[in-house]
C-alpha atoms as a PDB file:
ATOM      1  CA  UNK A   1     118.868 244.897  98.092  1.00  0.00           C
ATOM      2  CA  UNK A   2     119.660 247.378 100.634  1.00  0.00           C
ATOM      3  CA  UNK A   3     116.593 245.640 102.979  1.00  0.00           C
ATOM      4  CA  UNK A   4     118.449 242.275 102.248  1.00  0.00           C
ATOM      5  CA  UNK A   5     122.092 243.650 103.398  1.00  0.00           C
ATOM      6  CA  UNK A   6     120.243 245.006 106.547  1.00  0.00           C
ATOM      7  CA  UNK A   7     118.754 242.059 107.275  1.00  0.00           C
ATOM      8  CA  UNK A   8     121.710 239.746 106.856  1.00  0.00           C
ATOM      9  CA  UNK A   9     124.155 241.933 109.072  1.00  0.00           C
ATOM     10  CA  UNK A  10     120.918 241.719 111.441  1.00  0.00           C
ATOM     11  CA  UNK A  11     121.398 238.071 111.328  1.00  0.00           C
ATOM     12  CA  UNK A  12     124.649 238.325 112.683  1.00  0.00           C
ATOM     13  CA  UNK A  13     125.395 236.764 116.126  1.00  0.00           C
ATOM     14  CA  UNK A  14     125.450 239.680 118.390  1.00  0.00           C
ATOM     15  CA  UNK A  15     129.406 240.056 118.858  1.00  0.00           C
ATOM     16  CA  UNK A  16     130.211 239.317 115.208  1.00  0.00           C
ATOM     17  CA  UNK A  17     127.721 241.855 114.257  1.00  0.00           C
ATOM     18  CA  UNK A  18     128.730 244.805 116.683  1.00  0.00           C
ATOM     19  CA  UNK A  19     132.604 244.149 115.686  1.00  0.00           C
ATOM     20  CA  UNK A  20     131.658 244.353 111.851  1.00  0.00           C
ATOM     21  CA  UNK A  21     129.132 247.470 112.501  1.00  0.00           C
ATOM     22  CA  UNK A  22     132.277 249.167 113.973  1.00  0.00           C
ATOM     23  CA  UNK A  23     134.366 248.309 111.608  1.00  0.00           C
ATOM     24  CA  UNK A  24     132.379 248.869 108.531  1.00  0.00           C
ATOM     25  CA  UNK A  25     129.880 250.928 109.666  1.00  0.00           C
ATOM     26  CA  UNK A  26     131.742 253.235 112.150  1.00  0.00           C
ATOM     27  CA  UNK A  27     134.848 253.021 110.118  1.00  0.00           C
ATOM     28  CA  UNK A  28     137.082 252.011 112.971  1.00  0.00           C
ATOM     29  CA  UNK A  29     140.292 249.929 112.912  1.00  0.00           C
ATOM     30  CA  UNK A  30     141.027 246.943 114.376  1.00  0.00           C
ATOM     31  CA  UNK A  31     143.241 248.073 117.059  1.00  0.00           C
ATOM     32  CA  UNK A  32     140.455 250.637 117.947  1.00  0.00           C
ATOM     33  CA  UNK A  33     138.002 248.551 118.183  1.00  0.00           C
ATOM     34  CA  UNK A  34     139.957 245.845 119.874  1.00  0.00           C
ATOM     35  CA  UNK A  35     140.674 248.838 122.676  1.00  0.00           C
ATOM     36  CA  UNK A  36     137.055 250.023 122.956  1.00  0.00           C
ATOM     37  CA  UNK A  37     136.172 246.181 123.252  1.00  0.00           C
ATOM     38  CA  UNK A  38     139.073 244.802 125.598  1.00  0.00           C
ATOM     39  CA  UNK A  39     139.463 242.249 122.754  1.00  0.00           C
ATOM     40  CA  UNK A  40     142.707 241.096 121.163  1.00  0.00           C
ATOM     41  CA  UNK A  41     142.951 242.810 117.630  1.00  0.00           C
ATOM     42  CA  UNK A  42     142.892 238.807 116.568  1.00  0.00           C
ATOM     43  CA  UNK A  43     139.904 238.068 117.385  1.00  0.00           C
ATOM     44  CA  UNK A  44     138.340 241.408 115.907  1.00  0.00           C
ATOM     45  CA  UNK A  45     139.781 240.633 112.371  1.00  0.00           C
ATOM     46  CA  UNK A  46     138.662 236.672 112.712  1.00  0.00           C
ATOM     47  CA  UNK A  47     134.841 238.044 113.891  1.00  0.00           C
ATOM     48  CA  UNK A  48     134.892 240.529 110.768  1.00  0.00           C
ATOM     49  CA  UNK A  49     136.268 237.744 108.428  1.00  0.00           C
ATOM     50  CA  UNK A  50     133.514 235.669 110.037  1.00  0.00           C
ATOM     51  CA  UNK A  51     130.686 238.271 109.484  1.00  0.00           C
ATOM     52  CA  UNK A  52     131.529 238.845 105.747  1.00  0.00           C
ATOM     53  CA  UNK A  53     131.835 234.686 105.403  1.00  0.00           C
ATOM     54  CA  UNK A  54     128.276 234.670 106.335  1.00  0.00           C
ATOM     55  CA  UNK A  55     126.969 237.372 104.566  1.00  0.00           C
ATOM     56  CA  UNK A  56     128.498 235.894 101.490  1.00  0.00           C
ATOM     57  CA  UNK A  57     126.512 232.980 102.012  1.00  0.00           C
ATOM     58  CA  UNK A  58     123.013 234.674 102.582  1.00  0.00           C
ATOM     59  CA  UNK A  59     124.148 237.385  99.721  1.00  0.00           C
ATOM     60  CA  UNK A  60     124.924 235.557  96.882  1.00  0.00           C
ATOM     61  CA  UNK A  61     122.201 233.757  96.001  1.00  0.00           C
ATOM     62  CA  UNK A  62     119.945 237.050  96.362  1.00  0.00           C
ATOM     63  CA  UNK A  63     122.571 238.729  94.080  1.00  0.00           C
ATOM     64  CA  UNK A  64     122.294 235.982  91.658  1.00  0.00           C
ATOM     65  CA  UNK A  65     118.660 236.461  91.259  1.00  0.00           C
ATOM     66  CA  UNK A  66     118.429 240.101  90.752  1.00  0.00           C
ATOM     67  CA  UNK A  67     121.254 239.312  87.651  1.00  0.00           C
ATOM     68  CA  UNK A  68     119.114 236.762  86.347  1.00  0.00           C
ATOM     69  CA  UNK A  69     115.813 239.211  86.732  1.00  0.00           C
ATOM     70  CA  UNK A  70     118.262 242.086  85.308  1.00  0.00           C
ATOM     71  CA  UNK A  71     118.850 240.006  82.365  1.00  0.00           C
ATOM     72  CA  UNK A  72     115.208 240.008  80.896  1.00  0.00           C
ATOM     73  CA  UNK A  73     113.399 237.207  82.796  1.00  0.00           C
END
């Protein structure tokens, strides 16, 4: 799973994925990182709302399998 998370934030367009690193990685806020960027705090929270939107969608259905495995398959 870990491999899978990695390789899904990987898959993140470049800025989307250096805002969320920062953020969720780094543990900076969004007025931090909108400083160290020269971006509008806005647009920070919309690219880290972005970045969890698609790893939701490349996530779940890994997620879904390991419960089903999990489960006795």
């Amino acid at each position: 799973l870990k491999g899978a998370i990695q390789d899904a934030i990987n898959k993140l367009p470049e800025r989307c994925r250096e805002i969320f690193v920062l953020s969720k990685v780094d543990g900076l806020s969004n007025k931090q990182i909108a400083e160290q960027l020269n971006i509008a705090e806005t647009t920070v929270k919309t690219q880290v709302q972005r970045a969890y939107r698609m790893l939701r969608e490349r996530l779940v259905p890994i997620f879904l399998l390991v419960e089903y495995l999990q489960q006795g398959f």
